[in-house]
Protein backbone atom coordinates (compact mmCIF):
# COMPACT_ATOMS: atom_id res chain seq x y z
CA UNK A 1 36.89 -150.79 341.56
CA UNK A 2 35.30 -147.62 340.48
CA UNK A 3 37.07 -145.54 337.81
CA UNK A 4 37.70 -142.67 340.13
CA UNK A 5 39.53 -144.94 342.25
CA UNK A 6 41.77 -146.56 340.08
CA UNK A 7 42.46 -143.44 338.56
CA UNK A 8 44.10 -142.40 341.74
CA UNK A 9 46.04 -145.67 342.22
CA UNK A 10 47.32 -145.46 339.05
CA UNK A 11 48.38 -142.19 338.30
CA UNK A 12 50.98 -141.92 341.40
CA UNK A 13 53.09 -144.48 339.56
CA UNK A 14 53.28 -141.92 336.83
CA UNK A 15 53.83 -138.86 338.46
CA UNK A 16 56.19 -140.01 341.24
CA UNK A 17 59.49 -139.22 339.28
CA UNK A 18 57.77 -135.39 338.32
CA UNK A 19 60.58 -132.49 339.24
CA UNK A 20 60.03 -129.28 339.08
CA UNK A 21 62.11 -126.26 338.03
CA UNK A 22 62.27 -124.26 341.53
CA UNK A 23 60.67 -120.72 341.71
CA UNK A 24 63.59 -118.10 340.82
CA UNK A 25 66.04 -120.73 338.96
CA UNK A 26 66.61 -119.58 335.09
CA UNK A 27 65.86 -122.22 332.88
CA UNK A 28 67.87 -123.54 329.71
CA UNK A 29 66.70 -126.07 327.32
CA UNK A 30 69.00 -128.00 325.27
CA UNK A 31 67.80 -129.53 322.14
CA UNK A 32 70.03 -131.81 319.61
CA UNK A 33 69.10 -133.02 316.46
CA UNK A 34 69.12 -137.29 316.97
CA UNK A 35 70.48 -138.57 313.92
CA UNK A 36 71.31 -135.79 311.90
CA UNK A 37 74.70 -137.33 310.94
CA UNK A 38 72.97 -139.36 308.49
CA UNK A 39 69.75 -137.40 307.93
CA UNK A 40 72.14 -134.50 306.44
CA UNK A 41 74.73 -136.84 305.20
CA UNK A 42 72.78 -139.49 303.49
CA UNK A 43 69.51 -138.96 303.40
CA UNK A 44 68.99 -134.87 302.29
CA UNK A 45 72.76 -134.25 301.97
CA UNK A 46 73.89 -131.07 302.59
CA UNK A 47 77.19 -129.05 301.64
CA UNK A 48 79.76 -129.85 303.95
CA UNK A 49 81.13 -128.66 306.35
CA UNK A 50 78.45 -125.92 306.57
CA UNK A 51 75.11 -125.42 304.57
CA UNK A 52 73.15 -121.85 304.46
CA UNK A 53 70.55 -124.33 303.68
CA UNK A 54 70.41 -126.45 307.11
CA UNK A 55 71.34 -123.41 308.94
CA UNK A 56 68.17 -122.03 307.96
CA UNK A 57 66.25 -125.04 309.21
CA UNK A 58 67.73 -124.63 312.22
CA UNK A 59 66.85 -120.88 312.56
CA UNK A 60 63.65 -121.61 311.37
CA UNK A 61 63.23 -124.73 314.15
CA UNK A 62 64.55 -121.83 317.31
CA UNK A 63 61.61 -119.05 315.62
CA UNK A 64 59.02 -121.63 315.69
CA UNK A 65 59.82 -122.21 319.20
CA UNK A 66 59.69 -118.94 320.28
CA UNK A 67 56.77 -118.45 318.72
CA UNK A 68 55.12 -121.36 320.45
CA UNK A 69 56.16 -120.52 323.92
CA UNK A 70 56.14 -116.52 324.60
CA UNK A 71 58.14 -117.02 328.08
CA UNK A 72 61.10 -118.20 325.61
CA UNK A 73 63.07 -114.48 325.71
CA UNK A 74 66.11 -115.89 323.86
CA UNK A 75 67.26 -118.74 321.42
CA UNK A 76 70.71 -119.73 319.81
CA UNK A 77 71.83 -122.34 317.44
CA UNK A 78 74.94 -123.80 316.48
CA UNK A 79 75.67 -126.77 314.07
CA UNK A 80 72.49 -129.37 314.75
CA UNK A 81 71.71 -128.23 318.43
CA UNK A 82 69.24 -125.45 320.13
CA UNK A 83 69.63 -123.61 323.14
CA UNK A 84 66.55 -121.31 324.80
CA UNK A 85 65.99 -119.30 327.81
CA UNK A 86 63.01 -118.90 329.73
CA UNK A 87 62.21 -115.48 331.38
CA UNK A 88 63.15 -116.55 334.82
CA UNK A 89 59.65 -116.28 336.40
CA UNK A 90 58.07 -118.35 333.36
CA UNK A 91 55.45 -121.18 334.79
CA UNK A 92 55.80 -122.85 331.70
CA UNK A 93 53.81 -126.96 331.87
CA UNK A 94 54.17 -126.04 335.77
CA UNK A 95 58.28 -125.79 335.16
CA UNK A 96 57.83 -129.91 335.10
CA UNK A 97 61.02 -131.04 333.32
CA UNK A 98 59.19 -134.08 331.56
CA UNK A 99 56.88 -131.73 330.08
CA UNK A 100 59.57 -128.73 329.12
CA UNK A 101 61.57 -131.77 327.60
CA UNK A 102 58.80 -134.32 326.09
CA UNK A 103 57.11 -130.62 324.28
CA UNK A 104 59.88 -129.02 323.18
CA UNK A 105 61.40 -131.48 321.65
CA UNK A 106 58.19 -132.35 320.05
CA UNK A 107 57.68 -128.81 318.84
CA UNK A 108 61.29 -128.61 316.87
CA UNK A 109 60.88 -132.07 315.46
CA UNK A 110 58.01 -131.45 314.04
CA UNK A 111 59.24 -127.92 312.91
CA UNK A 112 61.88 -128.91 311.14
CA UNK A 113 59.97 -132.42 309.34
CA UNK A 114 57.71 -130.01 308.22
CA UNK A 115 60.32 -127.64 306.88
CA UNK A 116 62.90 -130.06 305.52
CA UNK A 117 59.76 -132.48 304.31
CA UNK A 118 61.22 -135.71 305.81
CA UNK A 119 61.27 -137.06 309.41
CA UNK A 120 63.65 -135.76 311.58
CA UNK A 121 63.89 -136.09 315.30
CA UNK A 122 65.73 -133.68 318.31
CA UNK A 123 66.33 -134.69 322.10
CA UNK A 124 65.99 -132.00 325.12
CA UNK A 125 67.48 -131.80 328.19
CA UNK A 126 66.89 -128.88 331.01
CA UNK A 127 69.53 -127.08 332.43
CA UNK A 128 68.63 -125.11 335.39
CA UNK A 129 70.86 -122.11 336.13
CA UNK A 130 70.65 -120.92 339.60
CA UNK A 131 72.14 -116.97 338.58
CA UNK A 132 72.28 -114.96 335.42
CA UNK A 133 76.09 -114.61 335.96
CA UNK A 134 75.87 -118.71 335.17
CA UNK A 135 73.65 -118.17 331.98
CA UNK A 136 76.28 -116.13 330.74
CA UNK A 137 78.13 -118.47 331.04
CA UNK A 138 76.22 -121.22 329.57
CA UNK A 139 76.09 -119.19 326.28
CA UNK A 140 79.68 -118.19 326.39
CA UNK A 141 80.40 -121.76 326.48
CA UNK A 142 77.77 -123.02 323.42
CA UNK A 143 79.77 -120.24 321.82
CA UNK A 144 82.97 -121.59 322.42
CA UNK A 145 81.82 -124.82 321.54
CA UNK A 146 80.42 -123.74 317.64
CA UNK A 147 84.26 -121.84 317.55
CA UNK A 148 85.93 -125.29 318.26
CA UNK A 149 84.14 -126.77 316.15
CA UNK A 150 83.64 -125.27 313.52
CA UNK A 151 87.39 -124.67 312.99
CA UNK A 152 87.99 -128.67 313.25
CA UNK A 153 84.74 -129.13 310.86
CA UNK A 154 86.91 -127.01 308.18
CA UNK A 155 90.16 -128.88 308.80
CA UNK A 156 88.84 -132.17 308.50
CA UNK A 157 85.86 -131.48 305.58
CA UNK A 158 89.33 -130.25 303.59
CA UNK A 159 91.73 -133.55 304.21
CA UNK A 160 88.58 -135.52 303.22
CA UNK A 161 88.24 -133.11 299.71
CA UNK A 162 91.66 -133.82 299.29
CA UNK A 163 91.13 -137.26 299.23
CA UNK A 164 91.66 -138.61 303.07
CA UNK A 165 90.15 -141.40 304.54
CA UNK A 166 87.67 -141.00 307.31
CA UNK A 167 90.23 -142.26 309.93
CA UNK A 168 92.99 -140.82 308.84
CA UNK A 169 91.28 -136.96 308.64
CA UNK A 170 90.56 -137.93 312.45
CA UNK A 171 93.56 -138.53 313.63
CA UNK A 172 95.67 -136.04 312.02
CA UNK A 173 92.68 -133.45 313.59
CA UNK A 174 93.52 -135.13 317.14
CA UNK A 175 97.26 -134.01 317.44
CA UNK A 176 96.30 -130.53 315.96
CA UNK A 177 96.73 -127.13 318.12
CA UNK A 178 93.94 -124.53 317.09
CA UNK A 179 97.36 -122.13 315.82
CA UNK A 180 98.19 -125.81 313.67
CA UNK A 181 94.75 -125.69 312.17
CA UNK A 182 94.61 -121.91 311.67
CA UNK A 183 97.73 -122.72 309.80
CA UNK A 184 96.41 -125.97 307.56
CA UNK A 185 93.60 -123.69 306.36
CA UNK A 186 96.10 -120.71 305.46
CA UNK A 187 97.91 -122.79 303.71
CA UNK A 188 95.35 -123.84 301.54
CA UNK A 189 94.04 -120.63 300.81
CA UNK A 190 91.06 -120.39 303.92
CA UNK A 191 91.68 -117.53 306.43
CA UNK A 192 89.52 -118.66 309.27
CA UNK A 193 89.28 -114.80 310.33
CA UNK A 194 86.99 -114.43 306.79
CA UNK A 195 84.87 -117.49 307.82
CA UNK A 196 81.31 -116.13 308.00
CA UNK A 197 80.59 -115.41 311.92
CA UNK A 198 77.33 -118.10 311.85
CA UNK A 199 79.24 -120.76 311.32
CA UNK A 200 82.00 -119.71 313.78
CA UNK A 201 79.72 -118.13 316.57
CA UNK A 202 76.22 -119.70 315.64
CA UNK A 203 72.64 -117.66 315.42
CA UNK A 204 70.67 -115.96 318.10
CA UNK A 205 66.90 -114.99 318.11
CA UNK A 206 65.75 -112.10 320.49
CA UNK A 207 62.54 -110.42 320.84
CA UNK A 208 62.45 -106.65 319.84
CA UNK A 209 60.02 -103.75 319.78
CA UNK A 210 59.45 -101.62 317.27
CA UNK A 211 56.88 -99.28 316.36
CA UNK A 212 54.63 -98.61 313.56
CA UNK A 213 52.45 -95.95 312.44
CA UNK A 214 49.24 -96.07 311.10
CA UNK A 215 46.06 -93.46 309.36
CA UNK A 216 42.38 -93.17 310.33
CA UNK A 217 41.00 -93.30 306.59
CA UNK A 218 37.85 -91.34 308.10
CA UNK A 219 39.64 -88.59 309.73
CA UNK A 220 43.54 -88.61 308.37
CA UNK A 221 44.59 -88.74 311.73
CA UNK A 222 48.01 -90.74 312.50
CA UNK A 223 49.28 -92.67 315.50
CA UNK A 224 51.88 -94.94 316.38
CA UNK A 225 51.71 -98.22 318.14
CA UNK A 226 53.72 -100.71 319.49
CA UNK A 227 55.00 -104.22 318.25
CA UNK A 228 56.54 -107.06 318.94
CA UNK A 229 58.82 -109.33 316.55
CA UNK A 230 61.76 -111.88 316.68
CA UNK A 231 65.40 -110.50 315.68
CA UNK A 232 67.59 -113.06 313.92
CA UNK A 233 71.05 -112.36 314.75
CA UNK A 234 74.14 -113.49 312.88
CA UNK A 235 77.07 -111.43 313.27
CA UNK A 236 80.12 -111.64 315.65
CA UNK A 237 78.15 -110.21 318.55
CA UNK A 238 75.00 -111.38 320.36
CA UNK A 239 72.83 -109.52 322.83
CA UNK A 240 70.82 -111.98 325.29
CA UNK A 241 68.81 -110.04 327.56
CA UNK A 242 66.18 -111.26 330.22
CA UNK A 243 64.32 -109.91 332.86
CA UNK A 244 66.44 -109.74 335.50
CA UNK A 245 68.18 -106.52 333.97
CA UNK A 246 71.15 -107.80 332.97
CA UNK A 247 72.82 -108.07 330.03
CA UNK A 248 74.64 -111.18 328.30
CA UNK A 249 77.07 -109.83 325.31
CA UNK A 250 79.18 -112.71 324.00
CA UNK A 251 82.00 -111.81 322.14
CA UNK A 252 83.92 -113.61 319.93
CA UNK A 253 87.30 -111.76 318.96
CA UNK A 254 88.75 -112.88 322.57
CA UNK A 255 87.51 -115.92 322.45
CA UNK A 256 88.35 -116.74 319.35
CA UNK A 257 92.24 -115.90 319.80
CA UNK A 258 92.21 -117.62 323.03
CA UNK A 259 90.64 -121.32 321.91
């Protein structure tokens, strides 16, 4: 059989499970660090229950991202996951989810081995979000998930200080309101209000433009031109836009009071 040939027969049992992103669908990529439990617990331990340190890494995983992929408009992290949006017309590896998941995640694991200097590995999955009013959504709710999280993360990374067991920290967590562990931490001196808004609300990246101004050296002449760079945001309040012309703001008083 000549090569041409078999190349044929062979490569349908490879491609016959391909699905595509359809045209007009916004697309989402998930990525989570595998293992991370014990890569920042054991192996390169970090303070706990948050680290400026890994947070970093993690910021520094989302830029490198965006930097590899321009269609990538918008990028958030929380804890040891990734979240980024695609402009919505982005043709991206032919919007083949094998491709948009096998790369990525190949992109921020070797992002962050290179950064932290030891192997580390993330998964991706691809979300696809048939209307803006949805991708609002989706980042309202990674929001709400770093908020949950991180006030349980406080909770339990202070019973374990104290002297708690593994099991028993978890348990006492699982009969807990959110007022209860508002409470716990009050009472030992933490107002969760003060708790710096990246590890309550996570980090976003956005791309911005900004200007700059330069000089002819032969003639002294001046003129301005136009830039483009990536914004890392880490107050209470992120802006995701897109082009579709709307706007996603997240907030995170209401929220907050509400979980």
């Amino acid at each position: 059989m000549k090569f041409d040939e078999l190349d044929v027969r062979m490569r349908v049992f490879e491609t016959a499970h391909d699905h595509c992103v359809l045209p007009g669908i916004h697309i989402v990529c998930r990525l989570d660090g595998h293992g991370f439990t014990r890569l920042t617990r054991e192996t390169h331990p970090f303070e706990a229950p948050f680290d400026v340190r890994f947070r970093d890494l993690m910021v520094g995983t989302v830029r490198a991202l965006m930097d590899a992929n321009s269609s990538i408009v918008y990028g958030y992290t929380e804890s040891d996951e990734i979240s980024v949006l695609f402009r919505r017309d982005a043709d991206d590896f032919g919007r083949k989810e094998r491709k948009l998941n096998s790369i990525l995640a190949a992109e921020a694991s070797a992002a962050f081995t290179l950064a932290l200097g030891a192997a580390a590995t993330f998964d991706c999955r691809v979300c696809q979000l048939p209307t803006a009013d949805l991708v609002r959504d989706y980042f309202r709710w990674r929001q709400e998930d770093a908020h949950r999280n991180a006030l349980s993360s406080h909770c339990y990374w202070i019973q374990r200080k104290e002297g708690a067991s593994v099991k028993d920290a978890t348990a006492r967590l699982m009969g807990m309101t959110t007022a209860q562990k508002n409470e716990f931490l009050f009472q030992r001196g933490v107002n969760y209000d003060t708790v710096p808004s990246w590890q309550k609300r996570g980090v976003g990246v956005v791309r911005e433009t900004y200007e700059i101004e330069g000089r002819d050296p032969r003639t002294g002449a001046t003129s301005k031109a136009t830039r483009r760079r990536l914004r890392v945001i880490e107050d209470s309040t992120h802006r995701c836009r897109w082009r579709c012309g709307r706007r996603c703001r997240r907030r995170s008083s209401a929220s907050a009071s509400a979980g």
